[in-house]
PDB file of N, CA and C in Angstrom:
ATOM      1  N   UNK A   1     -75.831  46.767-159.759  1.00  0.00           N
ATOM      2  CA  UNK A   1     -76.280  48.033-159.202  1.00  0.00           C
ATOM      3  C   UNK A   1     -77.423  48.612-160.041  1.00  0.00           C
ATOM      4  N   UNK A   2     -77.500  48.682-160.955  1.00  0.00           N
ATOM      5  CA  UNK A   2     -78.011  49.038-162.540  1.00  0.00           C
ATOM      6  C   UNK A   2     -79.833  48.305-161.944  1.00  0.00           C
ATOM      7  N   UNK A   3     -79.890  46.925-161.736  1.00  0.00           N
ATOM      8  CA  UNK A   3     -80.785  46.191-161.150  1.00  0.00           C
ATOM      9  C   UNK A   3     -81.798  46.978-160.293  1.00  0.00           C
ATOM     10  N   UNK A   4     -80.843  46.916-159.237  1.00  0.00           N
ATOM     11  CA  UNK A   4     -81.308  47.708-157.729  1.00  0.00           C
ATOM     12  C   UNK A   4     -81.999  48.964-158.379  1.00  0.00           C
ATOM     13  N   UNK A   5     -81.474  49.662-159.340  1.00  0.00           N
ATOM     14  CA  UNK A   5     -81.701  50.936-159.326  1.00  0.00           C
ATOM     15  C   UNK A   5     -83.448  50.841-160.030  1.00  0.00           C
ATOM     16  N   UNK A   6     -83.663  49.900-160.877  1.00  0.00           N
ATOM     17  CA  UNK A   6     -84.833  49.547-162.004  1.00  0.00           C
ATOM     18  C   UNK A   6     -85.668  49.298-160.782  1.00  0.00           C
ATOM     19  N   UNK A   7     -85.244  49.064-159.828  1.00  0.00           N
ATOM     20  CA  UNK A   7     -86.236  48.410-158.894  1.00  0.00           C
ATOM     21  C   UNK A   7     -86.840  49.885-158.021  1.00  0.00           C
ATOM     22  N   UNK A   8     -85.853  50.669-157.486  1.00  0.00           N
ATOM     23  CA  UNK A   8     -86.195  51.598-156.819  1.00  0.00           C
ATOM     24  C   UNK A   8     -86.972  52.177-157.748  1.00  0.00           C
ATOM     25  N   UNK A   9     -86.866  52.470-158.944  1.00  0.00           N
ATOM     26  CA  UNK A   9     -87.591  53.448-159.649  1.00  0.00           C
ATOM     27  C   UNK A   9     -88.685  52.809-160.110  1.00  0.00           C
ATOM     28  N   UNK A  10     -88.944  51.784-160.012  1.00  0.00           N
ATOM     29  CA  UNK A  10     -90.243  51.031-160.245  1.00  0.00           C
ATOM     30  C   UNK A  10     -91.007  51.569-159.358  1.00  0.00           C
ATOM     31  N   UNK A  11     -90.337  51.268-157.852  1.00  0.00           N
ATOM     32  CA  UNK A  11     -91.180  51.071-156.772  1.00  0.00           C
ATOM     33  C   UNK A  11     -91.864  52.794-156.615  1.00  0.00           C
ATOM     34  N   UNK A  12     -90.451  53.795-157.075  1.00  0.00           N
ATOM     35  CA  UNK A  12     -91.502  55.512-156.648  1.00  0.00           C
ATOM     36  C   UNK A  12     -92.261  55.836-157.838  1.00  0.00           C
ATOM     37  N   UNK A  13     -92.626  54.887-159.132  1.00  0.00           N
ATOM     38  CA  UNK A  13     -93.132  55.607-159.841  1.00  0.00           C
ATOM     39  C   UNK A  13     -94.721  54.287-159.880  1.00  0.00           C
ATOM     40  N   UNK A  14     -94.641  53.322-159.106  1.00  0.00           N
ATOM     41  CA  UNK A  14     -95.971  52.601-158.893  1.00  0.00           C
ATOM     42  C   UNK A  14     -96.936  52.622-158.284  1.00  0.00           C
ATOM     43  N   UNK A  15     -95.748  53.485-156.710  1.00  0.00           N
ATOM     44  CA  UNK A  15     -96.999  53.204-155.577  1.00  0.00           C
ATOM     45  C   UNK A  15     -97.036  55.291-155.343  1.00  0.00           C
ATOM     46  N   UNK A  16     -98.048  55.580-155.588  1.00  0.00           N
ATOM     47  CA  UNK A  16     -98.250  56.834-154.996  1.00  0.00           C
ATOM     48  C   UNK A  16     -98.304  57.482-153.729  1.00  0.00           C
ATOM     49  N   UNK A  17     -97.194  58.812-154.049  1.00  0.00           N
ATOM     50  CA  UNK A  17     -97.249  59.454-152.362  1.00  0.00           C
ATOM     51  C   UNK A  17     -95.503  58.629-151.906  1.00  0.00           C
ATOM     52  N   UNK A  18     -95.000  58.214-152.772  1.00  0.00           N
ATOM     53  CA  UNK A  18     -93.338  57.417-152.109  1.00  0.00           C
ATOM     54  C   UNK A  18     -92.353  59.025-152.125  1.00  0.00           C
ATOM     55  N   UNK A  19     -92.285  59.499-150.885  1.00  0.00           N
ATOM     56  CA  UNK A  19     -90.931  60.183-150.461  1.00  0.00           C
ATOM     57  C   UNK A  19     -89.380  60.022-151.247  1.00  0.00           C
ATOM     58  N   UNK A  20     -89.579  58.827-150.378  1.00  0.00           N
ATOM     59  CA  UNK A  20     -87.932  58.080-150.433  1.00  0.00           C
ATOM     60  C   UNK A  20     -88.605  56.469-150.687  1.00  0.00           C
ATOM     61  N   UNK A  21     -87.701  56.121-151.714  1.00  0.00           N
ATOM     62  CA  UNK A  21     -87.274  54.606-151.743  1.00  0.00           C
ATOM     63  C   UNK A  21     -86.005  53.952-151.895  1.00  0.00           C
ATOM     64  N   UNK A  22     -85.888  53.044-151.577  1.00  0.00           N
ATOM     65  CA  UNK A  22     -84.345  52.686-151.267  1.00  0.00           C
ATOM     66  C   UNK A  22     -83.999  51.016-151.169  1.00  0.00           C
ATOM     67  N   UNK A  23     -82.713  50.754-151.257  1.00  0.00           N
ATOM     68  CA  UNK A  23     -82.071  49.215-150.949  1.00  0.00           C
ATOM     69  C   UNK A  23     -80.945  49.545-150.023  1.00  0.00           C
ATOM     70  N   UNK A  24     -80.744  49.709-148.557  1.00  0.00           N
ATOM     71  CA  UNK A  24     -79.928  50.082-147.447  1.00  0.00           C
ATOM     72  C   UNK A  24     -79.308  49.126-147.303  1.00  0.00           C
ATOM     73  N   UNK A  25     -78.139  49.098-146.751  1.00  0.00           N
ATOM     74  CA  UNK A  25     -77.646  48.262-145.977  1.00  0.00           C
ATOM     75  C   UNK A  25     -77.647  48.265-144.675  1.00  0.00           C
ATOM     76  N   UNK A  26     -77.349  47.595-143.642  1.00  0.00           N
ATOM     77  CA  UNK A  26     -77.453  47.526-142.294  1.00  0.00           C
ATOM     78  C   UNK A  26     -76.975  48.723-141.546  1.00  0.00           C
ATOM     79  N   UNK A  27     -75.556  49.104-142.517  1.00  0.00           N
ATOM     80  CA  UNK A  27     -74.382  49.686-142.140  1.00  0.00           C
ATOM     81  C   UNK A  27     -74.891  51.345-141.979  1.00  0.00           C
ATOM     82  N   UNK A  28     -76.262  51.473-142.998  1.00  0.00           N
ATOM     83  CA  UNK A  28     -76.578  52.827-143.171  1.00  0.00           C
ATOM     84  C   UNK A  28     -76.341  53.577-144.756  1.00  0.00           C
ATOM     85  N   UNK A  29     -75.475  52.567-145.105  1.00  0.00           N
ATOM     86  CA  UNK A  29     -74.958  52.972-146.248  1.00  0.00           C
ATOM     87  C   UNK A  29     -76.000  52.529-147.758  1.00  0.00           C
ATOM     88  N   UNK A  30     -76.490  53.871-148.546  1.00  0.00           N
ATOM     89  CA  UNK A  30     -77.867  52.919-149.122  1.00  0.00           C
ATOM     90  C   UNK A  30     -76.814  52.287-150.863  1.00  0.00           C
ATOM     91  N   UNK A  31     -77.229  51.547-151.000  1.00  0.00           N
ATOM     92  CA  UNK A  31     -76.995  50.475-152.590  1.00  0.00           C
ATOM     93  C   UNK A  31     -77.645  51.189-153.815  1.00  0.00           C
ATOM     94  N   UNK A  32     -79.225  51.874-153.742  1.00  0.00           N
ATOM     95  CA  UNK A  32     -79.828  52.403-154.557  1.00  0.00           C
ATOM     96  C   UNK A  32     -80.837  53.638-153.669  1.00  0.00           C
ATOM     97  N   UNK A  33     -80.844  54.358-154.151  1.00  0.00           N
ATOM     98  CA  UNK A  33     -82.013  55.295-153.418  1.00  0.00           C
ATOM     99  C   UNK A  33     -82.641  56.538-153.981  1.00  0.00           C
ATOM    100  N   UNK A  34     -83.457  56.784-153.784  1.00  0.00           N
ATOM    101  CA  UNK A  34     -84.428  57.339-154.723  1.00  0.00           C
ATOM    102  C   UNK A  34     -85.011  58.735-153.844  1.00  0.00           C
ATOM    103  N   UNK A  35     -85.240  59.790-153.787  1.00  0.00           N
ATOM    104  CA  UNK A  35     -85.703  60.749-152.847  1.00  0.00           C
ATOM    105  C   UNK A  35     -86.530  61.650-153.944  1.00  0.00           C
ATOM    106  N   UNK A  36     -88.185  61.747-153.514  1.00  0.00           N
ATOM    107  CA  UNK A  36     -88.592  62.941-154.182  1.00  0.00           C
ATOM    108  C   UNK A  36     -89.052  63.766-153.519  1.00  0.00           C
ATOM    109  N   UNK A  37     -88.566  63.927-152.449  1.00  0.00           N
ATOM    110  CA  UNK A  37     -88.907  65.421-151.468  1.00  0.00           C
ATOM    111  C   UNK A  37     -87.595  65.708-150.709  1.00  0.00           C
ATOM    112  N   UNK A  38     -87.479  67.046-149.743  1.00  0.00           N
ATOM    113  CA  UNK A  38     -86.093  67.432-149.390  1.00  0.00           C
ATOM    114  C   UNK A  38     -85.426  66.493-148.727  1.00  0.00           C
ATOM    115  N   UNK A  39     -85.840  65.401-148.049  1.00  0.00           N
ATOM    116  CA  UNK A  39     -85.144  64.936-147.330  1.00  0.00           C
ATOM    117  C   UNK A  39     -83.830  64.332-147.939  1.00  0.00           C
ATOM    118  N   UNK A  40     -83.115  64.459-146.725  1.00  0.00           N
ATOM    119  CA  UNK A  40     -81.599  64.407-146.987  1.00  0.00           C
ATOM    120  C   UNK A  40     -81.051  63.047-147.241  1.00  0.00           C
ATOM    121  N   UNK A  41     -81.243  62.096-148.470  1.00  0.00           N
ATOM    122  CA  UNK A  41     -80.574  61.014-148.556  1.00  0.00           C
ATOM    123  C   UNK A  41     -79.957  60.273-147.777  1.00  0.00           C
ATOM    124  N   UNK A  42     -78.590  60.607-147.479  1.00  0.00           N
ATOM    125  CA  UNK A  42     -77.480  60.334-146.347  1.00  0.00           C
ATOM    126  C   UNK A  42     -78.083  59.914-145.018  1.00  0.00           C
ATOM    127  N   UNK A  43     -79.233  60.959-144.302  1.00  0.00           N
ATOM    128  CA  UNK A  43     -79.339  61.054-142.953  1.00  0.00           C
ATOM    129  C   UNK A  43     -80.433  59.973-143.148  1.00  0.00           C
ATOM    130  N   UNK A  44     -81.077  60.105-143.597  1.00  0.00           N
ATOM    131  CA  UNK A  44     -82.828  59.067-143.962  1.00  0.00           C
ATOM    132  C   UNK A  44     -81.865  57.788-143.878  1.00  0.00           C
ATOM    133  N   UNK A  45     -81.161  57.420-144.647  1.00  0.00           N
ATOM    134  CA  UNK A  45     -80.459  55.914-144.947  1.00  0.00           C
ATOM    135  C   UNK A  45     -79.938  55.711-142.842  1.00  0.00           C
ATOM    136  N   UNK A  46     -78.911  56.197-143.104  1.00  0.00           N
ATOM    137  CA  UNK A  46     -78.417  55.907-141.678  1.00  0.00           C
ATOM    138  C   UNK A  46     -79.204  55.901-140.321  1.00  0.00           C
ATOM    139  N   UNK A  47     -80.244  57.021-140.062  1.00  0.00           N
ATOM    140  CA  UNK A  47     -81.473  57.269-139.526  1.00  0.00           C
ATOM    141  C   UNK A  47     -82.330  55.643-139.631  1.00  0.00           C
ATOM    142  N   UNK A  48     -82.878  55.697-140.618  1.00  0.00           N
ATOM    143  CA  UNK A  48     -83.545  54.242-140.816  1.00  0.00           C
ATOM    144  C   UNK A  48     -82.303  53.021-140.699  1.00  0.00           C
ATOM    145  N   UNK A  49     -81.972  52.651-141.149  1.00  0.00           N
ATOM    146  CA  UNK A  49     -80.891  51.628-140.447  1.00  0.00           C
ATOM    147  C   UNK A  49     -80.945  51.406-139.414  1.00  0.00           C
ATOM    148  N   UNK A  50     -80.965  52.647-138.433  1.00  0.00           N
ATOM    149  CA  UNK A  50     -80.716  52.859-137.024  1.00  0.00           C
ATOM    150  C   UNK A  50     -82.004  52.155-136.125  1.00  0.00           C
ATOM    151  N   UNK A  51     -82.663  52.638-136.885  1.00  0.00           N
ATOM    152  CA  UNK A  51     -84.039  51.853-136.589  1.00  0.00           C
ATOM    153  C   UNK A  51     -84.012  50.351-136.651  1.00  0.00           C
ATOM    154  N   UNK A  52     -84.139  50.174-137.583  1.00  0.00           N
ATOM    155  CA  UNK A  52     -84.132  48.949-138.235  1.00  0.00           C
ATOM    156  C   UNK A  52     -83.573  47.626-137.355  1.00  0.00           C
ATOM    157  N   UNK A  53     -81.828  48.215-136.945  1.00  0.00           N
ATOM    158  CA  UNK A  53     -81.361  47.267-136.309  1.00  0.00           C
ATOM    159  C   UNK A  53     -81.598  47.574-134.922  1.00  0.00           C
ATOM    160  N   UNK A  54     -82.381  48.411-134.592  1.00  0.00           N
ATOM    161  CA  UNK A  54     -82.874  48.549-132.943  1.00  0.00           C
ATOM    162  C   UNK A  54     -83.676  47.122-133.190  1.00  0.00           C
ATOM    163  N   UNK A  55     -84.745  47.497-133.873  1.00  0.00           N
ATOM    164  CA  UNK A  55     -85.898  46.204-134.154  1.00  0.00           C
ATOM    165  C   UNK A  55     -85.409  44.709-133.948  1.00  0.00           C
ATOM    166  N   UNK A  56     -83.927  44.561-135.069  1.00  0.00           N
ATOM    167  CA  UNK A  56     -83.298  43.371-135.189  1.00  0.00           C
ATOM    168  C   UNK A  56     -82.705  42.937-133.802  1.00  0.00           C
ATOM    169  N   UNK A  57     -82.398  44.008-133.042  1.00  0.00           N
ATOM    170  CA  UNK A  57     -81.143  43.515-131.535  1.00  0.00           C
ATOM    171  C   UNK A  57     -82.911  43.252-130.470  1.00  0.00           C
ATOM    172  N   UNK A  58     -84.025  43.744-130.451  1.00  0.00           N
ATOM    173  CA  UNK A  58     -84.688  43.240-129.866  1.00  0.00           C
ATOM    174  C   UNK A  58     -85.446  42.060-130.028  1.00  0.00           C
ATOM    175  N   UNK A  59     -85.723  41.848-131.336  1.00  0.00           N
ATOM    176  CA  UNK A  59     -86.490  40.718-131.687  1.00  0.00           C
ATOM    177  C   UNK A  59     -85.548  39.777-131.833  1.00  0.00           C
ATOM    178  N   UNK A  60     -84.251  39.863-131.630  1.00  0.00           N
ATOM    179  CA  UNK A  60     -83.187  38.503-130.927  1.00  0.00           C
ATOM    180  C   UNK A  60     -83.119  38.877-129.839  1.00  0.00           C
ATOM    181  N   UNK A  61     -82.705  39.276-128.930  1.00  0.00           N
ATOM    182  CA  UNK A  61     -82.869  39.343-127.358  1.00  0.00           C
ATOM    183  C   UNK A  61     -84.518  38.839-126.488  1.00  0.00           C
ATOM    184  N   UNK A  62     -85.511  38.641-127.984  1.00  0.00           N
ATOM    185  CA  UNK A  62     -86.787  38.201-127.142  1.00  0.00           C
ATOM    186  C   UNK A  62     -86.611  36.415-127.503  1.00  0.00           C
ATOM    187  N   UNK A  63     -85.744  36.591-128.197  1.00  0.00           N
ATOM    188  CA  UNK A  63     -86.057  35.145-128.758  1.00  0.00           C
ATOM    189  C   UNK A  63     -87.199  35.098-129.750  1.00  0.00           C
ATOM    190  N   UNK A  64     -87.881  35.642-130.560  1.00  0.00           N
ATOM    191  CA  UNK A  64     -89.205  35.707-131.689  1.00  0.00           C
ATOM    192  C   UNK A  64     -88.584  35.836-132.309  1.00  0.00           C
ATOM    193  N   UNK A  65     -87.200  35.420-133.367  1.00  0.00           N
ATOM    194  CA  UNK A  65     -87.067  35.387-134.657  1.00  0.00           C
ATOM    195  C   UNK A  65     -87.184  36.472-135.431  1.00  0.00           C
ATOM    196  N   UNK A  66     -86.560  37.202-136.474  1.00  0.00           N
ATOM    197  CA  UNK A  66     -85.656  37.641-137.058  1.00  0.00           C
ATOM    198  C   UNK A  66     -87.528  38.806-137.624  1.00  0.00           C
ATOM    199  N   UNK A  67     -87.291  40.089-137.756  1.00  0.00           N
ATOM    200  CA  UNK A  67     -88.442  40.763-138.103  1.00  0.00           C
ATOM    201  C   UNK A  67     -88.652  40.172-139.953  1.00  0.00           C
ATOM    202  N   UNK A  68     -89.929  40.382-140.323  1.00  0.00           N
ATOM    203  CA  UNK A  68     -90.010  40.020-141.622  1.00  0.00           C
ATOM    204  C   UNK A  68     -90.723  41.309-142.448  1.00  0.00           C
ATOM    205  N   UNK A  69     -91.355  42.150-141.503  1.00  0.00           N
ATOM    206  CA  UNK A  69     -91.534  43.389-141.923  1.00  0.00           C
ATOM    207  C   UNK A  69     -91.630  44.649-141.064  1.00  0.00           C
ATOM    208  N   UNK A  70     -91.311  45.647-141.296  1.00  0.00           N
ATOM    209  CA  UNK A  70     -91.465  46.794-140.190  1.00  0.00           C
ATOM    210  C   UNK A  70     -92.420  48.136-140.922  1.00  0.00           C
ATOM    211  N   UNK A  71     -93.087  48.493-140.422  1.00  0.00           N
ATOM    212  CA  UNK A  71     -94.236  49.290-140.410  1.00  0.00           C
ATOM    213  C   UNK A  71     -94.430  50.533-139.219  1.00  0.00           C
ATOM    214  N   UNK A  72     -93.788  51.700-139.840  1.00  0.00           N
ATOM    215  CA  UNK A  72     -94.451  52.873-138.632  1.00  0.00           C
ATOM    216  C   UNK A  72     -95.074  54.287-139.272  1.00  0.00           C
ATOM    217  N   UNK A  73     -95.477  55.032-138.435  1.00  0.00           N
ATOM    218  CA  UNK A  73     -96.156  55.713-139.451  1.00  0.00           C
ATOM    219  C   UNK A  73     -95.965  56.859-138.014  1.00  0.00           C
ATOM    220  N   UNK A  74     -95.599  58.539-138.525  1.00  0.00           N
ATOM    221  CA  UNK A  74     -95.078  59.569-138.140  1.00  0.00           C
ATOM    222  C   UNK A  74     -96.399  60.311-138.401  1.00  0.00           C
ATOM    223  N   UNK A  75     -96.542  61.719-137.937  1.00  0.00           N
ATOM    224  CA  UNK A  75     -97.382  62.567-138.161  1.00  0.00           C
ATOM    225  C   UNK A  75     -97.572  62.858-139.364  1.00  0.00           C
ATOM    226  N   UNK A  76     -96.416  62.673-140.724  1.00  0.00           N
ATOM    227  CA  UNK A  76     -96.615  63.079-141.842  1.00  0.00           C
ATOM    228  C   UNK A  76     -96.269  61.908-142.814  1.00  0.00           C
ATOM    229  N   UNK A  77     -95.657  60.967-142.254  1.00  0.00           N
ATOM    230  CA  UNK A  77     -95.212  59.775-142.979  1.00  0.00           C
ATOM    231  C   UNK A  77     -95.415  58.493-143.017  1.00  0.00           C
ATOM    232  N   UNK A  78     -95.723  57.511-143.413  1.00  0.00           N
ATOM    233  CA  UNK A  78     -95.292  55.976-143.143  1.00  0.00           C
ATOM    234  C   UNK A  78     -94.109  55.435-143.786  1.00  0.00           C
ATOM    235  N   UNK A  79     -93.573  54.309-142.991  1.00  0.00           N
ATOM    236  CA  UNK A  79     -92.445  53.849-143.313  1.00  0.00           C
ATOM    237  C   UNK A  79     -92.743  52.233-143.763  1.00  0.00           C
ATOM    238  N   UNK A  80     -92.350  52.215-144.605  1.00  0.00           N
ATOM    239  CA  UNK A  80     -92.425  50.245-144.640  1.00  0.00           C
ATOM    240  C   UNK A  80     -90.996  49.835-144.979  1.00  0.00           C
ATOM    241  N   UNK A  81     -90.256  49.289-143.840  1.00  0.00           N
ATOM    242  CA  UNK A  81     -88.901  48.249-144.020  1.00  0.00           C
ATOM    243  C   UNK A  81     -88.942  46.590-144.728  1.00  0.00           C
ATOM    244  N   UNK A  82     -88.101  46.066-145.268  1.00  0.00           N
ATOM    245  CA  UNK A  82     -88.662  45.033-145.587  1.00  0.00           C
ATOM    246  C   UNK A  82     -87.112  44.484-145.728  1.00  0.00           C
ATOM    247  N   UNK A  83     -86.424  43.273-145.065  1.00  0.00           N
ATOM    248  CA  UNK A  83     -85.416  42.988-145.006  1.00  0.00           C
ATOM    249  C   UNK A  83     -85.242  42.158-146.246  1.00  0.00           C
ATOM    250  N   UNK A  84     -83.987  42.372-146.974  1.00  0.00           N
ATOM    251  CA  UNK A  84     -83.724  41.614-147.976  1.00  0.00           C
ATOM    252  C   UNK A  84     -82.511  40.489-148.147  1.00  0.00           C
ATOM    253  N   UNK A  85     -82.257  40.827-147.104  1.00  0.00           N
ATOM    254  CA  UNK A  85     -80.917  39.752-146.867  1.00  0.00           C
ATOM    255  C   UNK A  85     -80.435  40.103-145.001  1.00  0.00           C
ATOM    256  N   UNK A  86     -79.744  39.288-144.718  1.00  0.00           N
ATOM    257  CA  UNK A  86     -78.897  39.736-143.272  1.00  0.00           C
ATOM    258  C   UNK A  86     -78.313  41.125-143.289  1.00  0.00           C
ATOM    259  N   UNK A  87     -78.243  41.675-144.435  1.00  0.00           N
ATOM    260  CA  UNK A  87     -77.292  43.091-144.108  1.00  0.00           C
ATOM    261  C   UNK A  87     -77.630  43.925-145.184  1.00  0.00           C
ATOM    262  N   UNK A  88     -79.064  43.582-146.014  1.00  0.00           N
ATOM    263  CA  UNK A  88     -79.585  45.062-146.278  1.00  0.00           C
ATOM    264  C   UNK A  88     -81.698  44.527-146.388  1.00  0.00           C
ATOM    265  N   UNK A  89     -81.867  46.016-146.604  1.00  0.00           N
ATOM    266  CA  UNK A  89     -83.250  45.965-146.448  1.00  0.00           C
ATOM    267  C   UNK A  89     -83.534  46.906-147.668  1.00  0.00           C
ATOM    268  N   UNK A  90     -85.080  47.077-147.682  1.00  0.00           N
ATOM    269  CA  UNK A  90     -85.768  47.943-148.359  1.00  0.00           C
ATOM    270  C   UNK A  90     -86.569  48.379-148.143  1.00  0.00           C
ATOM    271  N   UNK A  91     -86.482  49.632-148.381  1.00  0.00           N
ATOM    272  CA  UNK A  91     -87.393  50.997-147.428  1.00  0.00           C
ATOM    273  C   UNK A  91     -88.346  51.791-148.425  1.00  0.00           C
ATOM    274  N   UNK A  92     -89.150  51.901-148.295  1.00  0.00           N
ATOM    275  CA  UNK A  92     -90.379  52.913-148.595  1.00  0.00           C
ATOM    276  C   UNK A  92     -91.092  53.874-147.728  1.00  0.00           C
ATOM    277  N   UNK A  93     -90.696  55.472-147.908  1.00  0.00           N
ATOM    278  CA  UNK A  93     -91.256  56.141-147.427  1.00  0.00           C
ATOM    279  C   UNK A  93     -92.510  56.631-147.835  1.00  0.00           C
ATOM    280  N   UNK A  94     -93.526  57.056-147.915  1.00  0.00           N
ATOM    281  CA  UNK A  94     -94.453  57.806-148.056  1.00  0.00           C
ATOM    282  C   UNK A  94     -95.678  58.920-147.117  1.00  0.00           C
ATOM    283  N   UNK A  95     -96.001  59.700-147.673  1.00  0.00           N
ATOM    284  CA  UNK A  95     -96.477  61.247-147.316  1.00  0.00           C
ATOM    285  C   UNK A  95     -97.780  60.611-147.024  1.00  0.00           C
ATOM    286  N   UNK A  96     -98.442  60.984-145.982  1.00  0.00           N
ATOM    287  CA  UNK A  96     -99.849  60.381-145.630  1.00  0.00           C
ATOM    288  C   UNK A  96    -100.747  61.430-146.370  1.00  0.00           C
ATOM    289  N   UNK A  97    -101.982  61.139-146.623  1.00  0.00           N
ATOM    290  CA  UNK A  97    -102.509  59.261-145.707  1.00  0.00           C
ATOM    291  C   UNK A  97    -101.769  58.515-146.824  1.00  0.00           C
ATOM    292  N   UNK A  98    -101.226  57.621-146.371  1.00  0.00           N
ATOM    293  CA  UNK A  98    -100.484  56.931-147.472  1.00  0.00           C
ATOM    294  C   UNK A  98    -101.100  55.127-147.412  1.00  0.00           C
ATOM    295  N   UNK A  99    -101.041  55.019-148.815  1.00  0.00           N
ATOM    296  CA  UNK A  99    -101.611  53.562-148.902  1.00  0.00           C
ATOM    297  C   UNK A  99    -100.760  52.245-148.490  1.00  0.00           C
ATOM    298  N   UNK A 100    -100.765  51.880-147.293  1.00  0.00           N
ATOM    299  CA  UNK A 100     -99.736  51.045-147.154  1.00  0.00           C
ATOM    300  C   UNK A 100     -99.829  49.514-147.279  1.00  0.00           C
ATOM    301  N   UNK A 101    -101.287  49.198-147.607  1.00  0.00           N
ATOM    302  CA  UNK A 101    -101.602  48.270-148.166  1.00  0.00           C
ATOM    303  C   UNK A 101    -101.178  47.897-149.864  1.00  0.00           C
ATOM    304  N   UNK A 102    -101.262  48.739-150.545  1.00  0.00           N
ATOM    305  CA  UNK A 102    -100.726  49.165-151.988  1.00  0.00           C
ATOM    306  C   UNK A 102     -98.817  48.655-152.056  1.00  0.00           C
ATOM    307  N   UNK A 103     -98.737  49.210-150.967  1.00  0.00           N
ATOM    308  CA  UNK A 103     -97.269  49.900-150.643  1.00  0.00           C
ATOM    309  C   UNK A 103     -96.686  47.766-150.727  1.00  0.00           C
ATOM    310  N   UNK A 104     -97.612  47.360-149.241  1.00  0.00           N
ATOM    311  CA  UNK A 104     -97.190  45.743-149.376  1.00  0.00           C
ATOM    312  C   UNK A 104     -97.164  45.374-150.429  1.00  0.00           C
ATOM    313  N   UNK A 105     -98.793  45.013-151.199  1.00  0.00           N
ATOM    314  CA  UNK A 105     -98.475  44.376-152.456  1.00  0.00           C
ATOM    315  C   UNK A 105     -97.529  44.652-153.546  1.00  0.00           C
ATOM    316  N   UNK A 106     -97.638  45.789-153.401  1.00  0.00           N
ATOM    317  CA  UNK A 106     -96.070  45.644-154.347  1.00  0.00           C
ATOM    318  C   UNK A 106     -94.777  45.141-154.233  1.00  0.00           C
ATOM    319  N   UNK A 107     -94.425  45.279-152.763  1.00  0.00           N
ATOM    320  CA  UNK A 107     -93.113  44.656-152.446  1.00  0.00           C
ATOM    321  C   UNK A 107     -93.489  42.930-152.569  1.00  0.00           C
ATOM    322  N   UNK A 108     -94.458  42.780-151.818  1.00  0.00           N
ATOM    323  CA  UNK A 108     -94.297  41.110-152.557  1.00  0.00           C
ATOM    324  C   UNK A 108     -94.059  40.831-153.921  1.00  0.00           C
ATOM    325  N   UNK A 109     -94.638  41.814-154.764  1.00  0.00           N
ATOM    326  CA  UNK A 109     -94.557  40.893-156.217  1.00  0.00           C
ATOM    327  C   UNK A 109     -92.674  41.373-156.408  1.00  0.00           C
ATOM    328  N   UNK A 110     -92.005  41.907-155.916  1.00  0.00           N
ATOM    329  CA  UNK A 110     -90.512  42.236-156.540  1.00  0.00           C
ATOM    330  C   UNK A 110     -89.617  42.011-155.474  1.00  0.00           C
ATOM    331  N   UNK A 111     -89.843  41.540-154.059  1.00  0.00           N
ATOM    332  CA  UNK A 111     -88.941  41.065-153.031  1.00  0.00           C
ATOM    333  C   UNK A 111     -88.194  40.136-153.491  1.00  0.00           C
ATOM    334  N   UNK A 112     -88.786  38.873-153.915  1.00  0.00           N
ATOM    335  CA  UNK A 112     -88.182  37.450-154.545  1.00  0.00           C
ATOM    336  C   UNK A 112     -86.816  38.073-155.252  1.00  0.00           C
ATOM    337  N   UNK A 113     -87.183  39.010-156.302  1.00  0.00           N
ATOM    338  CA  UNK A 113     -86.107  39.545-157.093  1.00  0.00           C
ATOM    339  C   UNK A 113     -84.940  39.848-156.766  1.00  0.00           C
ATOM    340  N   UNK A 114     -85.407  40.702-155.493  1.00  0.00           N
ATOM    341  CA  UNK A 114     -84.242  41.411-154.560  1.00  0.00           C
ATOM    342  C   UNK A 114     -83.529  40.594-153.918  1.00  0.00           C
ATOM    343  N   UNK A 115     -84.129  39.547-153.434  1.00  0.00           N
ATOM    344  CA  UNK A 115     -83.001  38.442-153.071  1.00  0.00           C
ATOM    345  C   UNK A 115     -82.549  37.764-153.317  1.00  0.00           C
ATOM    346  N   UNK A 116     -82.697  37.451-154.680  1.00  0.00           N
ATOM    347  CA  UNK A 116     -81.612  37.034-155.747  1.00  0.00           C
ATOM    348  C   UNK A 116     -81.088  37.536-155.807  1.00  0.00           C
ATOM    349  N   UNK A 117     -80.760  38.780-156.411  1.00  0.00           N
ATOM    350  CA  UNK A 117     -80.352  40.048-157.052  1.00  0.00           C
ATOM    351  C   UNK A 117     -78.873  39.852-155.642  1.00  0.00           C
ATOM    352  N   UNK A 118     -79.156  39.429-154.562  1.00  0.00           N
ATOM    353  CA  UNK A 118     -78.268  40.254-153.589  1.00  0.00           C
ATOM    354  C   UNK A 118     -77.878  39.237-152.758  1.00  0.00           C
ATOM    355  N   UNK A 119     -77.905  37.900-153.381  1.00  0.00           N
ATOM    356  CA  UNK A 119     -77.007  36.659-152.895  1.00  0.00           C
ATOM    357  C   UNK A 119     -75.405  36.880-153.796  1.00  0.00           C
TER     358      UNK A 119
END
């Protein structure tokens, strides 16, 4: 857990403008999570999840294989999902204009980790 947590706090103190960062599970329920604005922990985790596995039940019902990244962006926010196993992911929020190119490269260089970390 201790892991997860080095990681979240890597990730809000690297990439500038991160809201919320996090290691979710499918279930809604987050592993590590990180919030530096009001939003409500609890609801953001389950909220995004919710999402998440909308994405997952369509991109199996099309037959195109399993999402490898998710990307949306709100009037005030972008979101980057990034699945880390069958039953959790990792989420990055940030406050626009937000760099979400920045936002990728970073998760590549510490994804590998995470899925070790969570076999």
């Amino acid at each position: 857990m201790e892991e997860f947590e080095e990681v979240v706090k890597y990730v809000t103190e690297a990439i500038e403008g991160v809201s919320l960062a996090g290691v979710i599970g499918r279930d809604g329920l987050p592993v590590s999570l990180s919030a530096k604005s009001d939003m409500d922990k609890a609801e953001a985790s389950a909220e995004l999840a919710s999402i998440f596995n909308v994405v997952v039940k369509s991109t199996k019902a099309l037959n195109i294989g399993l999402p490898t990244e998710l990307i949306f962006n709100t009037q005030s926010l972008s979101v980057l999902i990034n699945p880390i196993s069958e039953d959790y992911f990792l989420v990055i929020v940030m406050q626009m204009p937000a760099n979400i190119g920045r936002a990728r490269l970073e998760v590549r260089k510490f994804l590998p980790r995470l899925e070790e970390m969570i076999k």
